[in-house]
N, C-alpha and C. Protein backbone atom coordinates (compact mmCIF):
# COMPACT_ATOMS: atom_id res chain seq x y z
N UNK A 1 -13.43 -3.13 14.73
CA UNK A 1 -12.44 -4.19 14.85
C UNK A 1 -12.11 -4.81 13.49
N UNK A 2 -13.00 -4.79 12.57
CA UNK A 2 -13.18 -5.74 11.64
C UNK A 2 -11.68 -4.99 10.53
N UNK A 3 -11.74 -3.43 10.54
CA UNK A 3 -10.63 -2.75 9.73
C UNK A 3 -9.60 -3.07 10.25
N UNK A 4 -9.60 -3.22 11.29
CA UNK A 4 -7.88 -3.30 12.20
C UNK A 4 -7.74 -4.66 11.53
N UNK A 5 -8.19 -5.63 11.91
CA UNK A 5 -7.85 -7.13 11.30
C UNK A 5 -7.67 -7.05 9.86
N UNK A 6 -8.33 -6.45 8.79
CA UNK A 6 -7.90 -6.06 7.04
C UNK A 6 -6.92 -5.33 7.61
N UNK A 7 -6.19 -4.26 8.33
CA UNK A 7 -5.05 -4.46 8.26
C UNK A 7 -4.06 -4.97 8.77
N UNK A 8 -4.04 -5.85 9.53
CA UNK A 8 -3.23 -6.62 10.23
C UNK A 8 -2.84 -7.63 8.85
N UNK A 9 -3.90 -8.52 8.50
CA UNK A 9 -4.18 -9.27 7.00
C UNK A 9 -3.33 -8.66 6.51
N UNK A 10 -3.21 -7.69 5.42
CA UNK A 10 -2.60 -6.59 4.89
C UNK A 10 -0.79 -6.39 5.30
N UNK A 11 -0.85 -5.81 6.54
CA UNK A 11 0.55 -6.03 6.92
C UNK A 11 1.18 -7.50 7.04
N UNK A 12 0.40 -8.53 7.37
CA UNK A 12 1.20 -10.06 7.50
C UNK A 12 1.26 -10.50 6.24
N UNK A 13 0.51 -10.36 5.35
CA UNK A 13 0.33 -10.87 3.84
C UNK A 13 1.71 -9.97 3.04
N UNK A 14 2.01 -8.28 3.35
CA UNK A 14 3.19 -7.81 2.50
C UNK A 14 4.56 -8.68 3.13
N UNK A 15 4.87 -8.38 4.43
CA UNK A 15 5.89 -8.61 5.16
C UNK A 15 6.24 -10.50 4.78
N UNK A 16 5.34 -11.09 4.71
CA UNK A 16 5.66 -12.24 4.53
C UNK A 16 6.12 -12.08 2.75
N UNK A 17 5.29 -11.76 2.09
CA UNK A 17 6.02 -11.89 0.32
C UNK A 17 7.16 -11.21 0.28
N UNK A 18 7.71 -10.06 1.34
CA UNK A 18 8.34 -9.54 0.86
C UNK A 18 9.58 -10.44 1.72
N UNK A 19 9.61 -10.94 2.66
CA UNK A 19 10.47 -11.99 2.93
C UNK A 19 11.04 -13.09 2.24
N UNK A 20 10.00 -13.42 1.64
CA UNK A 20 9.92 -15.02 0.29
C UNK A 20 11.08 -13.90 -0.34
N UNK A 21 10.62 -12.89 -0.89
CA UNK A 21 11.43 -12.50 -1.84
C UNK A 21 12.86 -12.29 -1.51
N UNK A 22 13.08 -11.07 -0.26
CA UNK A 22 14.41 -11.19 -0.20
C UNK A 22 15.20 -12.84 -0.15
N UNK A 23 14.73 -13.81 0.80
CA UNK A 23 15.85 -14.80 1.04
C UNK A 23 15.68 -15.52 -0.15
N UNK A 24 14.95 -15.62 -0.78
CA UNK A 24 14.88 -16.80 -2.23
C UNK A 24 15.29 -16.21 -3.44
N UNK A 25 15.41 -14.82 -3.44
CA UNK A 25 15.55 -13.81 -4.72
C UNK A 25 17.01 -13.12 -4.43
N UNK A 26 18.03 -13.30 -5.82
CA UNK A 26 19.13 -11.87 -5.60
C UNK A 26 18.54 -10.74 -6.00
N UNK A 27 19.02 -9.94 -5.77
CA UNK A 27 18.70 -8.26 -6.08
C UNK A 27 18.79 -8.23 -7.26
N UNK A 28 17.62 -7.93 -8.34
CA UNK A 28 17.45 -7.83 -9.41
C UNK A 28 16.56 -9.07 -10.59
N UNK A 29 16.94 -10.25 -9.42
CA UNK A 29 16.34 -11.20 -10.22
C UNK A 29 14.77 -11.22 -10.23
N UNK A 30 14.34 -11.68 -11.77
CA UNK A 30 12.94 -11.66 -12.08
C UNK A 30 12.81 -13.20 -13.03
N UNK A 31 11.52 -12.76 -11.96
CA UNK A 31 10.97 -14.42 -12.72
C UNK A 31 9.13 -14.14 -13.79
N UNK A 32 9.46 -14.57 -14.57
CA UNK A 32 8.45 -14.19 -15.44
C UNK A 32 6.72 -15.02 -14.94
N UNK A 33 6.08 -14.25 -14.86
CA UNK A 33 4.49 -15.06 -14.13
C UNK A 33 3.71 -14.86 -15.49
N UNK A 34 3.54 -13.81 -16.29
CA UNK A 34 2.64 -13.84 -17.63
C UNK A 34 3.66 -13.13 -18.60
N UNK A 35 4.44 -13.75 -18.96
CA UNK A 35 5.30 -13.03 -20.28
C UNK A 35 4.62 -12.26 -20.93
N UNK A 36 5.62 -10.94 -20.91
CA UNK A 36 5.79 -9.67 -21.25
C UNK A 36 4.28 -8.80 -20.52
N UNK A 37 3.88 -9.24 -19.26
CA UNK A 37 3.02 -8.64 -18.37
C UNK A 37 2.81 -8.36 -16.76
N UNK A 38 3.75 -9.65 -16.24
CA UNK A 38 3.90 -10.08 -14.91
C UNK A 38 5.26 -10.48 -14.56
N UNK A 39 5.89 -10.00 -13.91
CA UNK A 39 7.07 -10.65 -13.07
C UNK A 39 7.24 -10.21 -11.89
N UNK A 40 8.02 -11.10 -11.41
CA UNK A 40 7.99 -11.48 -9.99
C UNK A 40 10.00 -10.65 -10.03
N UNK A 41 9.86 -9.27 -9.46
CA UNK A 41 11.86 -8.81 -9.51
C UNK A 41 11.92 -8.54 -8.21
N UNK A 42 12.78 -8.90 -7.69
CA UNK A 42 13.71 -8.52 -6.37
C UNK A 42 14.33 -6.90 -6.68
N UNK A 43 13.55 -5.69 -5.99
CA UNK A 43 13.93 -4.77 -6.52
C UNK A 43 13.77 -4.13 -4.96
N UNK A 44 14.51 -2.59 -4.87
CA UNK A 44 14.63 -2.29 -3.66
C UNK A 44 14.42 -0.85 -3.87
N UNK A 45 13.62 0.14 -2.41
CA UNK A 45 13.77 1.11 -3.06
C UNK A 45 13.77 2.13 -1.76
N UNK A 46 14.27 2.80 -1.67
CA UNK A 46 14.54 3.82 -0.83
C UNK A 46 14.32 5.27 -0.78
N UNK A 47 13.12 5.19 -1.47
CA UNK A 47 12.44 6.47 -1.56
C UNK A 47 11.01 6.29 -1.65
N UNK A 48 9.93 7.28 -2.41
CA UNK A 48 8.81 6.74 -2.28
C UNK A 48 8.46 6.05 -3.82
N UNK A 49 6.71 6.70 -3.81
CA UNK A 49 6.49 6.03 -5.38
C UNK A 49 7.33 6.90 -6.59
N UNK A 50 7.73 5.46 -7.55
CA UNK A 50 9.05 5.76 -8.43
C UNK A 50 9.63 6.41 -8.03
N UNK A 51 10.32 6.06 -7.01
CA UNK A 51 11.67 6.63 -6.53
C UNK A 51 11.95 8.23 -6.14
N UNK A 52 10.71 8.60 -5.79
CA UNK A 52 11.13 9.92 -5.54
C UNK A 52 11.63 10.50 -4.16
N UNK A 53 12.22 10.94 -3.59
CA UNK A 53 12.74 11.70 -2.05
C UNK A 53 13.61 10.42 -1.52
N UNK A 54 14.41 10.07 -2.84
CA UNK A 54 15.38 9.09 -2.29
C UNK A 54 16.21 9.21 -0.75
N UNK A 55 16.51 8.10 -0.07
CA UNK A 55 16.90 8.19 1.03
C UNK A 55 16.79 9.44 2.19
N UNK A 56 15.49 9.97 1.81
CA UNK A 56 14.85 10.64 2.89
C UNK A 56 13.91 10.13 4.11
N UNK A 57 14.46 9.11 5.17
CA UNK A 57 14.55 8.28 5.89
C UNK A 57 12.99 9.33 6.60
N UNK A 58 14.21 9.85 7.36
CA UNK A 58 12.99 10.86 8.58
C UNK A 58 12.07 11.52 8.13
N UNK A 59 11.92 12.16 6.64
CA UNK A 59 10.77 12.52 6.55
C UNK A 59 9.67 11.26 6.23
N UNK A 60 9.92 10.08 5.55
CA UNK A 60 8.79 8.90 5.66
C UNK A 60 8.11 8.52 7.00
N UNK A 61 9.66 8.48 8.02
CA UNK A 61 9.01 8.04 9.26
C UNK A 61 8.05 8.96 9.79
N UNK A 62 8.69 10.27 10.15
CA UNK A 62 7.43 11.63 10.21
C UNK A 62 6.09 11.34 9.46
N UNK A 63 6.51 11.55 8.57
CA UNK A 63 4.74 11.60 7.60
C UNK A 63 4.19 10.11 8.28
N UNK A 64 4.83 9.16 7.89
CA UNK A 64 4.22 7.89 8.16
C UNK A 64 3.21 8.05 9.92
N UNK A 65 3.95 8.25 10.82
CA UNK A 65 3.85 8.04 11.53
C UNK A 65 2.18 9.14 11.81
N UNK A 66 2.09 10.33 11.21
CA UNK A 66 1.47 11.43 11.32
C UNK A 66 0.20 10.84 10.59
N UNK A 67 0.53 9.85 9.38
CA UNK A 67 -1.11 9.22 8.39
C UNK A 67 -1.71 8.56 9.57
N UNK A 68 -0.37 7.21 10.07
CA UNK A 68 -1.74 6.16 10.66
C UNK A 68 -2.30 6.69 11.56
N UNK A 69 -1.80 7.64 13.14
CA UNK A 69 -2.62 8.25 13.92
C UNK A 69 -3.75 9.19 13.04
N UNK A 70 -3.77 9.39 12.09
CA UNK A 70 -5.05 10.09 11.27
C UNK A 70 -5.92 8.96 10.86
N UNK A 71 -4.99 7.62 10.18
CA UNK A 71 -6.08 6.51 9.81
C UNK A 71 -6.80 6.18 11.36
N UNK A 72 -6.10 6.15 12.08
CA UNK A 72 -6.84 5.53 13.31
C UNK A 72 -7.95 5.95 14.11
N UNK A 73 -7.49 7.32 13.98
CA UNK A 73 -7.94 8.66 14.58
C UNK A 73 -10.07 8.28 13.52
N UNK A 74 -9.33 8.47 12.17
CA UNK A 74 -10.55 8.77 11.57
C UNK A 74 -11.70 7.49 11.60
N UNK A 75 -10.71 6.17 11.53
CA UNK A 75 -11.67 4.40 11.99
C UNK A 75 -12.29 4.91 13.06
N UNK A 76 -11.68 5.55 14.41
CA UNK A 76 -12.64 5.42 15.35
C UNK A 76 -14.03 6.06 15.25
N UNK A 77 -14.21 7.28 14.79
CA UNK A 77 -14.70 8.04 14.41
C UNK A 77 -16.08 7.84 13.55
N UNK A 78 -15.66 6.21 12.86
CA UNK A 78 -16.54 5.81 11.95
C UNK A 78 -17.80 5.10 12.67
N UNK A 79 -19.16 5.61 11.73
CA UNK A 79 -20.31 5.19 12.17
C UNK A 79 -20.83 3.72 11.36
N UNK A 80 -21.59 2.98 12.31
CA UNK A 80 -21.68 1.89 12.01
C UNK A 80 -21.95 1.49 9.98
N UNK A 81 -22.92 2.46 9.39
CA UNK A 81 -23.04 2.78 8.36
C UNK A 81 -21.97 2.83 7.67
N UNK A 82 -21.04 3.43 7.63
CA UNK A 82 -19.52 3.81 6.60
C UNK A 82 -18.35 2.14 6.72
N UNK A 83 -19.25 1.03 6.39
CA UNK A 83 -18.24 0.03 6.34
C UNK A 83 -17.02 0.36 5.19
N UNK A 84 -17.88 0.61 3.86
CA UNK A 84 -16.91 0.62 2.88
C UNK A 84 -15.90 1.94 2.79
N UNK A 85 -15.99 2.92 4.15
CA UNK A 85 -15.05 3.78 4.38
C UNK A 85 -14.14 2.98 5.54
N UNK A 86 -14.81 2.43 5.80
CA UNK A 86 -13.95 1.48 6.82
C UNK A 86 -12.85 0.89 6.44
N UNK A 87 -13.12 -0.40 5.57
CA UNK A 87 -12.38 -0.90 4.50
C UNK A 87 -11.51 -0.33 3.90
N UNK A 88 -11.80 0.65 3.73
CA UNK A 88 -10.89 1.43 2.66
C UNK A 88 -9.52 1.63 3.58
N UNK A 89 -10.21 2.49 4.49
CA UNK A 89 -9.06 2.85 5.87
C UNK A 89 -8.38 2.06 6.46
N UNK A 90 -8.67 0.71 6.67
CA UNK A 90 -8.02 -0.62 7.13
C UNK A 90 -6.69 -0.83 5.78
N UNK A 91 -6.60 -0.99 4.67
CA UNK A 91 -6.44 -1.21 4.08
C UNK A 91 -4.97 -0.21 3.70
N UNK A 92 -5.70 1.00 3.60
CA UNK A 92 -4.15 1.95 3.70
C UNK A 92 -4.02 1.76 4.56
N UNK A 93 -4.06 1.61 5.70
CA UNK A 93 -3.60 1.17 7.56
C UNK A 93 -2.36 0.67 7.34
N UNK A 94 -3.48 -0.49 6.59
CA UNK A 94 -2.17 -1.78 6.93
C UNK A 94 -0.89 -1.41 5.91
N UNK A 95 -1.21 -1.18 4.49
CA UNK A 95 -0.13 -0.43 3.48
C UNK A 95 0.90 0.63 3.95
N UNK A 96 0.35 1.50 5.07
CA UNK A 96 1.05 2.02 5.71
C UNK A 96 2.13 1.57 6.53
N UNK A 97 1.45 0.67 7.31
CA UNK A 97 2.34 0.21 8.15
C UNK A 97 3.21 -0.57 7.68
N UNK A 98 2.60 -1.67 6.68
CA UNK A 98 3.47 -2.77 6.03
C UNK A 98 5.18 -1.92 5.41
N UNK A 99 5.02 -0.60 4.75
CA UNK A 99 6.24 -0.32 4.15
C UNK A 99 7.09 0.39 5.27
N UNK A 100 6.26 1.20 6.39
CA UNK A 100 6.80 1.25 7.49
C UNK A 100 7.75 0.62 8.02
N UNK A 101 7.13 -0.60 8.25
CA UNK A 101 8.15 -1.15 9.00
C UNK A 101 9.80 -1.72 8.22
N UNK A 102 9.62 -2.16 6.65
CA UNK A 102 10.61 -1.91 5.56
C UNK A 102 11.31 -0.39 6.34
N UNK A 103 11.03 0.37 6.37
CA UNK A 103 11.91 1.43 6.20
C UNK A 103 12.20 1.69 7.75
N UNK A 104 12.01 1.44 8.82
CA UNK A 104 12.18 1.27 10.23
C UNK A 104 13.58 0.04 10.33
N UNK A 105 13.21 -1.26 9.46
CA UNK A 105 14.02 -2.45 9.89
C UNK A 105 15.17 -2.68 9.04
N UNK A 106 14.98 -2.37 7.54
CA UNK A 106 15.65 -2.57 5.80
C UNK A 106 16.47 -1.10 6.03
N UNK A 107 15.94 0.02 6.39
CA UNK A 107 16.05 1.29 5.84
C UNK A 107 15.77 1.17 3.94
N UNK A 108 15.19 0.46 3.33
CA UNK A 108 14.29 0.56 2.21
C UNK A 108 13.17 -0.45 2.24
N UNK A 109 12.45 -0.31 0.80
CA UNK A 109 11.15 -1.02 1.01
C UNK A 109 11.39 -1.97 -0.03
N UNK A 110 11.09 -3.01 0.12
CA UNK A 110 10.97 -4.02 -1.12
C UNK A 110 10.22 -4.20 -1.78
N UNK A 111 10.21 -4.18 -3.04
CA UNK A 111 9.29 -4.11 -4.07
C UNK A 111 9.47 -5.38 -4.86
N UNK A 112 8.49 -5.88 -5.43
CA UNK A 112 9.01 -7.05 -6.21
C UNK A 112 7.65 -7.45 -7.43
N UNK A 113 6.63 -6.59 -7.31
CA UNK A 113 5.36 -6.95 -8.78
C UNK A 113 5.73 -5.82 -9.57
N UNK A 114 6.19 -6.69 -10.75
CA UNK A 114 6.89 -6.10 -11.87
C UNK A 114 5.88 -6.09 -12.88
N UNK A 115 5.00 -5.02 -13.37
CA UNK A 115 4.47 -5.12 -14.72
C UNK A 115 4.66 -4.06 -15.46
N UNK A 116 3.92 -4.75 -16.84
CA UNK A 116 4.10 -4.10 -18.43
C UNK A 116 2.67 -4.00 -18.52
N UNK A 117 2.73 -2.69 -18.77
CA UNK A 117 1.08 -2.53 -19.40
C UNK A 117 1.41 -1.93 -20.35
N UNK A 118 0.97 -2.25 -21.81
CA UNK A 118 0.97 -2.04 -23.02
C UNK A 118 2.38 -1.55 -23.54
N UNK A 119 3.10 -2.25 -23.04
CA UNK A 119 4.60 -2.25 -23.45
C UNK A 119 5.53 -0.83 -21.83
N UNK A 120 4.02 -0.56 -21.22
CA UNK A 120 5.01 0.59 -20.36
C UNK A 120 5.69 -0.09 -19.05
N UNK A 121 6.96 -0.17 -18.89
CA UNK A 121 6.82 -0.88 -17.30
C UNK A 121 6.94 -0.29 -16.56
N UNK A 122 5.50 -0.47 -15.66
CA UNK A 122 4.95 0.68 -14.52
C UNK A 122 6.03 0.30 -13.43
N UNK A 123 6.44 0.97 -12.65
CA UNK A 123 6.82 0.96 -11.40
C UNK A 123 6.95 -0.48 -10.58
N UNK A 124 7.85 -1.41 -10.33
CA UNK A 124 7.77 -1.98 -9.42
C UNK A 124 6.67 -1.30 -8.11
N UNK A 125 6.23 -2.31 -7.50
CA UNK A 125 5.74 -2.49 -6.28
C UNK A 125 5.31 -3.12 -5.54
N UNK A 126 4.90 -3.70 -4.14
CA UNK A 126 4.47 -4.27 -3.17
C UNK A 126 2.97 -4.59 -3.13
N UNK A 127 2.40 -5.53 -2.13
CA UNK A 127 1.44 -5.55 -1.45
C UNK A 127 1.14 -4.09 -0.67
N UNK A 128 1.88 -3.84 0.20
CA UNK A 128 1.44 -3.04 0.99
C UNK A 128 1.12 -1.94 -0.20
N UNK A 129 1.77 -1.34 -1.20
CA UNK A 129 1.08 -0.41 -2.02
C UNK A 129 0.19 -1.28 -2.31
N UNK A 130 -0.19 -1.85 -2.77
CA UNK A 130 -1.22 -2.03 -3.69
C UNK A 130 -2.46 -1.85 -2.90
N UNK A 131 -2.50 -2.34 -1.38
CA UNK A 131 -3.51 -1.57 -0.53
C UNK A 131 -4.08 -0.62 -0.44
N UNK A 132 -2.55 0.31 -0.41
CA UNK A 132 -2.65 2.10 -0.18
C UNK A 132 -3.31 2.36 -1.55
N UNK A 133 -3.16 1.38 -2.59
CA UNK A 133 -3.36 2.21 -3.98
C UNK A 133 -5.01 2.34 -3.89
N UNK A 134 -5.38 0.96 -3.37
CA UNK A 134 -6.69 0.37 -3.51
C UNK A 134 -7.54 0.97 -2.63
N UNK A 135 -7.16 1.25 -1.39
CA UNK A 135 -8.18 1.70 -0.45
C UNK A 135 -8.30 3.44 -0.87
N UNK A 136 -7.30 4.22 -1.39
CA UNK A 136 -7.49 5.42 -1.62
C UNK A 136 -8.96 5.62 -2.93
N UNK A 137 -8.38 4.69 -3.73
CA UNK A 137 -9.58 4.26 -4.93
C UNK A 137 -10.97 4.22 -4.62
N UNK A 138 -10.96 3.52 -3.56
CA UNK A 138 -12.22 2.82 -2.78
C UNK A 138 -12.61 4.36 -2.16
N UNK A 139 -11.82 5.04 -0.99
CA UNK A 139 -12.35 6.06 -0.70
C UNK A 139 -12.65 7.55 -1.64
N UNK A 140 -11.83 7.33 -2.53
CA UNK A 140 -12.09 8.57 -3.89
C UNK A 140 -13.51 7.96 -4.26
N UNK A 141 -13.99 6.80 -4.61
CA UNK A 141 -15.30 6.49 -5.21
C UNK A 141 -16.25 6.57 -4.59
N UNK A 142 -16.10 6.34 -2.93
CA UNK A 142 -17.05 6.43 -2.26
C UNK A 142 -17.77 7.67 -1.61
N UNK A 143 -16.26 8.51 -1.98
CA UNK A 143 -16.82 10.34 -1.68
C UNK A 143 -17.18 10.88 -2.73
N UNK A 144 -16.99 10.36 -3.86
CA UNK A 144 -18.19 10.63 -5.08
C UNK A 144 -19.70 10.56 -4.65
N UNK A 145 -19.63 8.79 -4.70
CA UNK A 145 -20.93 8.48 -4.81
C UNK A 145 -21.78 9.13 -3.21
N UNK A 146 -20.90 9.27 -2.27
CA UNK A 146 -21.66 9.86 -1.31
C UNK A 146 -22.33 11.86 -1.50
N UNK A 147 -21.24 12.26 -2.64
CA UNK A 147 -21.24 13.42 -2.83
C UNK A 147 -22.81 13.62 -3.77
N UNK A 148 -22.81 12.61 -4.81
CA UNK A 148 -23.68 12.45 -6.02
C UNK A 148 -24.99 12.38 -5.01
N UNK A 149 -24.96 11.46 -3.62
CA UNK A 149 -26.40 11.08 -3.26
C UNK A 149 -26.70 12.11 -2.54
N UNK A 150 -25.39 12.67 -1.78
CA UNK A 150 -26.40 14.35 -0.88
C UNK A 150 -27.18 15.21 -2.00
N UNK A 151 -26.10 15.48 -3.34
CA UNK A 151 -27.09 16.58 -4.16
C UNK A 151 -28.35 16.03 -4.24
N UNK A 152 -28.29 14.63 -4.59
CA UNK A 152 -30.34 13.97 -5.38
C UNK A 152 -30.84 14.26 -4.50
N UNK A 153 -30.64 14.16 -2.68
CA UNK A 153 -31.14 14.20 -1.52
C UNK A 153 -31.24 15.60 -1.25
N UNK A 154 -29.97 16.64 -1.49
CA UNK A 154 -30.21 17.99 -0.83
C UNK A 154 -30.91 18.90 -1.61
């Protein structure tokens, strides 16, 4: 239960910023949070990360629809032990769903955390990515370290 609620969290936390943003923000406008590192842009996007498979509607919904019955599929599945696979899975859940529903209701996704890292400006993006980014992270590290402890063990 505890993953479903991180993503519920997750989906109410994107859908709401990304609301603030459309009605308070025009398309394009940015507001600076740490000069020349952070801004806050009203940006829109209709494809996936950096813009790729622009306005390819039905294949997002397809795939989309095909991850979370796999996220869900695989939560149930989980033994009391694998919290921090849990977590992880809640987390893209909700990232999933959160841009989902952008591209179900918008037909695009709203993006609006604008940064510069070392002069590069990465990609606009969302909450709901930053989930998907985070929980994949979380599960890449944790199938390491689970990988590292079978060898000491096997």
């Amino acid at each position: 239960m505890l993953y479903y609620i991180i993503a519920l969290f997750v989906i109410l936390l994107d859908q709401v910023t990304k609301w603030v943003v459309v009605k308070q923000m025009e398309l394009g406008d940015s507001i600076p949070v740490i000069e020349n590192f952070l801004y806050i842009t009203s940006h829109r996007n209709r494809g996936a990360a950096w813009g790729i498979l622009q306005g390819q509607m039905w294949f997002f919904y397809i795939i989309t629809v095909v991850v979370v019955i796999g996220l869900i599929v695989y939560i149930q599945k989980l033994k009391v032990e694998e919290k921090w696979f849990g977590i992880a899975l809640g987390l893209m859940l909700g990232g999933a769903i959160g841009n989902f529903i952008d591209r179900v209701f918008r037909k695009e996704v709203v993006d609006f955390v604008n940064t510069y890292i070392f002069s590069y400006d990465f990609p606009i993006f969302n909450v709901a990515d930053s989930a998907l980014v985070i929980g994949v992270a979380l599960m890449f590290i944790l199938t390491l370290f689970e990988g590292k402890t079978q060898k000491e063990n096997g």
